[in-house]
Protein backbone atom coordinates (compact mmCIF):
# COMPACT_ATOMS: atom_id res chain seq x y z
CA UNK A 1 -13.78 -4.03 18.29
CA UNK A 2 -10.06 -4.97 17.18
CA UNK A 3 -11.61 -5.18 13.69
CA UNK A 4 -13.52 -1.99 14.16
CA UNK A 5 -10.48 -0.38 14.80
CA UNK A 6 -7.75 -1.85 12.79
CA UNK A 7 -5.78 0.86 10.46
CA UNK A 8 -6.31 0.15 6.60
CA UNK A 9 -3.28 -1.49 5.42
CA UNK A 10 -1.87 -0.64 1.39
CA UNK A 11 1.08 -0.63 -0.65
CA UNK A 12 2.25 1.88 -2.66
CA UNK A 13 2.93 0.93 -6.33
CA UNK A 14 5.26 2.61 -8.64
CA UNK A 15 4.73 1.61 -12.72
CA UNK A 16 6.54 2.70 -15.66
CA UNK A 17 6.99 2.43 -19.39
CA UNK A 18 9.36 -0.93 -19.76
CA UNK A 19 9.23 0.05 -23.22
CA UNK A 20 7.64 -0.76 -26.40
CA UNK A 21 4.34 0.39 -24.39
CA UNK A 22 4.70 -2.27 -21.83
CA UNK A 23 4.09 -1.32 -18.45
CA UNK A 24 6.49 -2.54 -15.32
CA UNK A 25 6.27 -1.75 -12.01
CA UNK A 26 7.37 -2.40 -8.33
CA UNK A 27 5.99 -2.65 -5.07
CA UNK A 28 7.84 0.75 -3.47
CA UNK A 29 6.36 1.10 -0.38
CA UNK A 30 3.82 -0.58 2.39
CA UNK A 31 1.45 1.95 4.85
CA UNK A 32 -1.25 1.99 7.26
CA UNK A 33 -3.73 4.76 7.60
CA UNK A 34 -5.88 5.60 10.99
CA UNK A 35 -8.90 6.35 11.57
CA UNK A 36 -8.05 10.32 11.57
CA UNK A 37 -6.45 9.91 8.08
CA UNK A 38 -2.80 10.40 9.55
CA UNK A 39 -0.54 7.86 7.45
CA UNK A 40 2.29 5.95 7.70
CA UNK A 41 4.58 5.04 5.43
CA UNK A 42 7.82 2.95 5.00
CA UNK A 43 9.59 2.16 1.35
CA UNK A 44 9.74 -1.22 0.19
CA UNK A 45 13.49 -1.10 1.52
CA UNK A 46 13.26 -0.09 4.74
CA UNK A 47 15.62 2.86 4.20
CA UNK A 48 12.38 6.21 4.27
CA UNK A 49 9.53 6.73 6.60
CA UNK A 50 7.19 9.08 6.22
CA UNK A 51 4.15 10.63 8.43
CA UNK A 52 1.50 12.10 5.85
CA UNK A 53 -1.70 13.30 6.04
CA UNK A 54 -3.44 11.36 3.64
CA UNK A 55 -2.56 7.66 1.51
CA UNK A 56 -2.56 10.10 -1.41
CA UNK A 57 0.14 11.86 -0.22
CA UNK A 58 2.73 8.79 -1.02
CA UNK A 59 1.73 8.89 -4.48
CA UNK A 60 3.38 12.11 -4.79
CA UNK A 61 6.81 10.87 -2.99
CA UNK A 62 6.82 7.77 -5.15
CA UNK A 63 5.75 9.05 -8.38
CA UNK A 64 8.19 11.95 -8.88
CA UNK A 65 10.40 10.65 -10.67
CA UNK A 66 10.13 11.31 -14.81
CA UNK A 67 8.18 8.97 -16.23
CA UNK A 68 7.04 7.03 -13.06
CA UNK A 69 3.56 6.88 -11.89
CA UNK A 70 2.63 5.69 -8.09
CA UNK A 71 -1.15 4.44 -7.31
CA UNK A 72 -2.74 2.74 -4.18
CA UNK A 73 -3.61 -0.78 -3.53
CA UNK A 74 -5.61 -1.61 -0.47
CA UNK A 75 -4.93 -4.66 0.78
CA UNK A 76 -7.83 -7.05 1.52
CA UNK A 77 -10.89 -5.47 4.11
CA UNK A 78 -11.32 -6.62 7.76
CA UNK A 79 -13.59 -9.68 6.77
CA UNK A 80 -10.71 -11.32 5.76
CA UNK A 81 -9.33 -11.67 8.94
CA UNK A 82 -8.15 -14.92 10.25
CA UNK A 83 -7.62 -15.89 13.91
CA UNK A 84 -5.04 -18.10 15.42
């Protein structure tokens, strides 16, 4: 059941152009989505929060500014989980 009903964990990940066509990037933020699609998200430094409606959503936040991009990555699925 916990598994079941676990929110899907990801981080939001901001790349650029380092130059010379090299790409570079950060992680900028970490979320957790529910089963209803509402989202949470908090920046990498602790200083935003945001409630959105979707994942997708924080691409926009983190990928405004010139030149950035932002793109999901889900962390690993509930078979992964270990118990203590």
């Amino acid at each position: 059941m916990v598994v079941d009903l676990a929110p899907r964990q990801f981080a939001v990940v901001q790349v650029w152009d380092a130059g010379e066509g090299e790409p570079d990037g950060c992680v900028a933020a970490w979320g957790v989505v529910y089963e209803d699609g509402r989202t949470q998200v908090s920046s990498a430094d602790g200083v935003s929060r945001f409630v959105l409606g979707s994942p997708e959503r924080a691409t926009w936040w983190f990928g405004r500014a010139e030149g950035v991009t932002a793109r999901i990555v889900w962390l690993a699925g509930p078979d992964r989980v270990v118990t203590a």
